[in-house]
C-alpha atoms as a PDB file:
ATOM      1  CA  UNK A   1     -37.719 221.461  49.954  1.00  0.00           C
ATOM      2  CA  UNK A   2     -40.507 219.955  51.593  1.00  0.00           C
ATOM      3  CA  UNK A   3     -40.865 216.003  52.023  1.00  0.00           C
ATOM      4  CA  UNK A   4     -44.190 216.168  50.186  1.00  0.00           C
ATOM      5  CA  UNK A   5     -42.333 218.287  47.391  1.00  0.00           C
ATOM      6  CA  UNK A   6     -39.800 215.933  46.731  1.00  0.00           C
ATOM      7  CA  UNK A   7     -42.037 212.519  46.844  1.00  0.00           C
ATOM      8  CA  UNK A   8     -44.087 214.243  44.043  1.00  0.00           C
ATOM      9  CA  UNK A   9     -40.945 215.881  42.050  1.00  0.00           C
ATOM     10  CA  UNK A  10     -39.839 211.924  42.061  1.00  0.00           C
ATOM     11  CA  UNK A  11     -43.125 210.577  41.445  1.00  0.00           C
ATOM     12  CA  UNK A  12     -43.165 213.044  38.046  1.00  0.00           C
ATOM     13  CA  UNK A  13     -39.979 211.978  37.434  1.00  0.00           C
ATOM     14  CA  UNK A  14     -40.962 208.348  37.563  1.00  0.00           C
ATOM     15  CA  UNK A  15     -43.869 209.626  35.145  1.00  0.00           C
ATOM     16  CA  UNK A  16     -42.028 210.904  32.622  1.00  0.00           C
ATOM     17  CA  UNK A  17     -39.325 207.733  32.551  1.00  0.00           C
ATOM     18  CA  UNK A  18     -42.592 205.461  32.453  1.00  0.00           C
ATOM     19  CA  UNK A  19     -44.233 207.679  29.495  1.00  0.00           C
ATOM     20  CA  UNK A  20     -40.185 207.350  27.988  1.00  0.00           C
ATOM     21  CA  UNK A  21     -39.748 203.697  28.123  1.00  0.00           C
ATOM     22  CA  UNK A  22     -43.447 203.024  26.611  1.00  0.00           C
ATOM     23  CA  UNK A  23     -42.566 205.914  23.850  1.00  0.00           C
ATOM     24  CA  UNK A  24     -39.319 204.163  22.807  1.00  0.00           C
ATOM     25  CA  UNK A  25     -40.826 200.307  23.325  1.00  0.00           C
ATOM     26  CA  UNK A  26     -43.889 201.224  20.574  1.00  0.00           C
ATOM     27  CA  UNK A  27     -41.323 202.544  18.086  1.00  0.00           C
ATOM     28  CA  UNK A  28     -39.441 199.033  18.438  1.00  0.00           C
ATOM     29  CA  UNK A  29     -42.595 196.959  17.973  1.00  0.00           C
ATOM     30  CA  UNK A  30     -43.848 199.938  14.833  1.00  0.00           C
ATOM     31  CA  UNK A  31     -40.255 198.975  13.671  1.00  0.00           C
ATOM     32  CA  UNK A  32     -40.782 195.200  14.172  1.00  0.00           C
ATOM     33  CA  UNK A  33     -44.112 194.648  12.582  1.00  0.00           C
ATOM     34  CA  UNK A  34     -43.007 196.475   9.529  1.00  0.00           C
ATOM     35  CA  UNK A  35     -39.347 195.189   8.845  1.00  0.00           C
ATOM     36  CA  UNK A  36     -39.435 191.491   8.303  1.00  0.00           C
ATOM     37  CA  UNK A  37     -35.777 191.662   7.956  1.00  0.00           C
ATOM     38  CA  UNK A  38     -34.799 193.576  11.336  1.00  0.00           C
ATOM     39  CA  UNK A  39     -33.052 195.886   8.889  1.00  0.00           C
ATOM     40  CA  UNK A  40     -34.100 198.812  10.616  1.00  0.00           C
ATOM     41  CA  UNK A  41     -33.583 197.861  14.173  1.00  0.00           C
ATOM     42  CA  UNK A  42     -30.403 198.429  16.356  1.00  0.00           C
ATOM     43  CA  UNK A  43     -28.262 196.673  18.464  1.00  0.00           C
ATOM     44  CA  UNK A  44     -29.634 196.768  22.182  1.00  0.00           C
ATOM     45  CA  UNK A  45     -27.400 196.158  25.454  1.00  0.00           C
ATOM     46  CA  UNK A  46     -29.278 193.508  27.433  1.00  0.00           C
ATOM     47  CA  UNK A  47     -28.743 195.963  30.268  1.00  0.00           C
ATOM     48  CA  UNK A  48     -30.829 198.700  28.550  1.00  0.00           C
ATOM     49  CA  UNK A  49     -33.873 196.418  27.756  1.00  0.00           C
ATOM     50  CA  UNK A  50     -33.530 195.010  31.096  1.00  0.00           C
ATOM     51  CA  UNK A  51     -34.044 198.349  32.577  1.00  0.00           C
ATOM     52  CA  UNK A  52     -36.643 198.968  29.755  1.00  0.00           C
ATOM     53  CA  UNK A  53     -38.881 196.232  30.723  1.00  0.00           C
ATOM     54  CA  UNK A  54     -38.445 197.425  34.085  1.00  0.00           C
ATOM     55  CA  UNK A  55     -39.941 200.658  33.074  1.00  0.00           C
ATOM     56  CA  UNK A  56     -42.414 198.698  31.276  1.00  0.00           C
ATOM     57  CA  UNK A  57     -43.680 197.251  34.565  1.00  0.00           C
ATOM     58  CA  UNK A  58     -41.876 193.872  34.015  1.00  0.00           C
ATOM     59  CA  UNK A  59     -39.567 192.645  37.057  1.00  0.00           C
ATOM     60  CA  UNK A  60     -36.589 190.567  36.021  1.00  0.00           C
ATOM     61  CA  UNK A  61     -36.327 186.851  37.099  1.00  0.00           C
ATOM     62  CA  UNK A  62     -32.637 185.599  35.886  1.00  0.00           C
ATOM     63  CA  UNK A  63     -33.239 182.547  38.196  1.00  0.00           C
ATOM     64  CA  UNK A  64     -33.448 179.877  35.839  1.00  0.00           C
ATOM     65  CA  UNK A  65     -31.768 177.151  33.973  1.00  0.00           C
ATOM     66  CA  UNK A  66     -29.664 177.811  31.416  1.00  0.00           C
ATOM     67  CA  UNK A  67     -29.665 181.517  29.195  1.00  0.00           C
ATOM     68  CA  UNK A  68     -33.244 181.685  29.790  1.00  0.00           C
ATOM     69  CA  UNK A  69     -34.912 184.768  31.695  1.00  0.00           C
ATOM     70  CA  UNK A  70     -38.404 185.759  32.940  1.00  0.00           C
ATOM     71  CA  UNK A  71     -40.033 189.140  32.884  1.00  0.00           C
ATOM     72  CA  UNK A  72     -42.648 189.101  35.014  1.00  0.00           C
ATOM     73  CA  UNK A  73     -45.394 191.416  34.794  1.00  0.00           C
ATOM     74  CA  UNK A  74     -46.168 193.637  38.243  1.00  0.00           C
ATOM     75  CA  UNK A  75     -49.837 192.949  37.301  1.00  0.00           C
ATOM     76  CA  UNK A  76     -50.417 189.245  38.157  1.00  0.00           C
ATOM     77  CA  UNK A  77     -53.357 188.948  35.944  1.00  0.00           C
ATOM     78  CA  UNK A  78     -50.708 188.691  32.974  1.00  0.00           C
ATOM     79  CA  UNK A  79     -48.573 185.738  31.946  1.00  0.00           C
ATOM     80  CA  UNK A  80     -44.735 186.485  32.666  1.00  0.00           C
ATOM     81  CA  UNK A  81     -42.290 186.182  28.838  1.00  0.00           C
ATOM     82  CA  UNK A  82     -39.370 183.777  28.749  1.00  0.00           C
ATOM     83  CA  UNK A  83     -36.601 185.236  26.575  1.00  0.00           C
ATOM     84  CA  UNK A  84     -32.945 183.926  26.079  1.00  0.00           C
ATOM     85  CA  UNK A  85     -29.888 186.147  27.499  1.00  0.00           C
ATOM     86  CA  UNK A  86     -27.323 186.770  24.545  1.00  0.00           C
ATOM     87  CA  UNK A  87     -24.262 185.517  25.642  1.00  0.00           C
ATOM     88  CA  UNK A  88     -21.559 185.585  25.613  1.00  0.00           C
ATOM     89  CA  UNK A  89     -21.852 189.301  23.999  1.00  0.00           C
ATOM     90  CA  UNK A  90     -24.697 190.867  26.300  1.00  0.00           C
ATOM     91  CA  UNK A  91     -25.953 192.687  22.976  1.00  0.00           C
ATOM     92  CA  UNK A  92     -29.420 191.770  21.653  1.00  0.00           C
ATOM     93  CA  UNK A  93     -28.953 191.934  17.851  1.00  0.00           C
ATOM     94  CA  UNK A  94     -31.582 192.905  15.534  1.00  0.00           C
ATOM     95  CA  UNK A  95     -33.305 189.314  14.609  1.00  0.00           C
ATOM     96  CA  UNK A  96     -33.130 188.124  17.923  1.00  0.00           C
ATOM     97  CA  UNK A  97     -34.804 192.026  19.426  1.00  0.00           C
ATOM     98  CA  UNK A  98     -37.456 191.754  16.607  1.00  0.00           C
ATOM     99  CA  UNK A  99     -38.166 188.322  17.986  1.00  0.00           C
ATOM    100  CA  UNK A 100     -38.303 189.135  21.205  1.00  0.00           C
ATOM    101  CA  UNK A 101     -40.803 192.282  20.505  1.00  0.00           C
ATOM    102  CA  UNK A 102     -42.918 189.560  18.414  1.00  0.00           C
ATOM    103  CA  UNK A 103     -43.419 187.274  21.492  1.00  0.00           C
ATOM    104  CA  UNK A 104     -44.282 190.617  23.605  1.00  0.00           C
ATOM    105  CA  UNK A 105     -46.892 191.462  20.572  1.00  0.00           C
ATOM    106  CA  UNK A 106     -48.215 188.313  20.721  1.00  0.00           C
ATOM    107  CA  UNK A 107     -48.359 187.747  24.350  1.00  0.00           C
ATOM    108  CA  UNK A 108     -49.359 191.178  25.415  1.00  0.00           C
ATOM    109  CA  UNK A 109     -51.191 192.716  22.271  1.00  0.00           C
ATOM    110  CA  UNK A 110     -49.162 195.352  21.487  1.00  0.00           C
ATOM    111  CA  UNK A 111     -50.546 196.070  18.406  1.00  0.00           C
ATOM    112  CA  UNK A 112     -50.065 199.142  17.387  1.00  0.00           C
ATOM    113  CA  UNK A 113     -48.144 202.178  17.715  1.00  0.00           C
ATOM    114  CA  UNK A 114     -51.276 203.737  19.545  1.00  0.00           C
ATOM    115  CA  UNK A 115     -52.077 200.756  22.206  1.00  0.00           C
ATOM    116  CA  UNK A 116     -50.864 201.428  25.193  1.00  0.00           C
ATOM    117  CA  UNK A 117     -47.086 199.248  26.125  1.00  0.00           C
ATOM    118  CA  UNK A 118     -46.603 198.127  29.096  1.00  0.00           C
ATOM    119  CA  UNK A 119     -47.620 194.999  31.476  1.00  0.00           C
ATOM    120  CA  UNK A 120     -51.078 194.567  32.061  1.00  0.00           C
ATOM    121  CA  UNK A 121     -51.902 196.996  29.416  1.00  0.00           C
ATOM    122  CA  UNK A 122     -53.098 195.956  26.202  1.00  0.00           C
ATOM    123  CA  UNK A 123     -53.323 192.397  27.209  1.00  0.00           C
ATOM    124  CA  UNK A 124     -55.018 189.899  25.559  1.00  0.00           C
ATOM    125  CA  UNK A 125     -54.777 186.431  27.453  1.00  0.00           C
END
């Protein structure tokens, strides 16, 4: 296999993760908006959204005080989100996930189910 061959098998790879992540993140906020209660919603591993925000185009800042976290969007036109790391179970539980999709709705102006997800897209500071 060619160098050129496996830079573009990777870089449709990449793709398809990217078009994944932003698939799976507008059924969370769909979920959000519509159950007040979070009945719907799942547990999450912090490690999972971590990665999903990554996917999202977010890079993770745990540098500062206390629980609290920054994503911080790749695009630097876009305001990075401060969310809280569960602790001491690393599990984001279904009122605190619908929370944290709320301040990525507001923030980022995700809508709907048919707006694109991820940083920089969608924005509306």
């Amino acid at each position: 296999m060619s160098a050129s061959t496996s830079t573009s098998t990777l870089s449709a790879a990449l793709t398809l993760k990217a078009q994944q992540a932003r698939e799976y993140m507008q059924q969370l906020v769909r979920v959000a908006k519509e159950d007040p209660d979070a009945r719907d919603l799942q547990p999450v591993k912090w490690e999972e959204f971590v990665t999903l925000m990554d996917q999202l185009g977010f890079d993770y800042d745990p540098a500062t005080p206390g629980t609290s976290v920054r994503f911080i969007p790749r695009n630097q036109r876009d305001q990075p989100v401060i969310s809280h790391k569960p602790h001491p179970d690393p599990t984001i539980h279904p009122m605190m996930l619908r929370e944290m999709l709320k301040k990525l709705i507001r923030l980022y102006g995700w809508a709907d189910e048919s707006e694109a997800v991820g940083a920089g897209e969608g924005a509306t500071n």
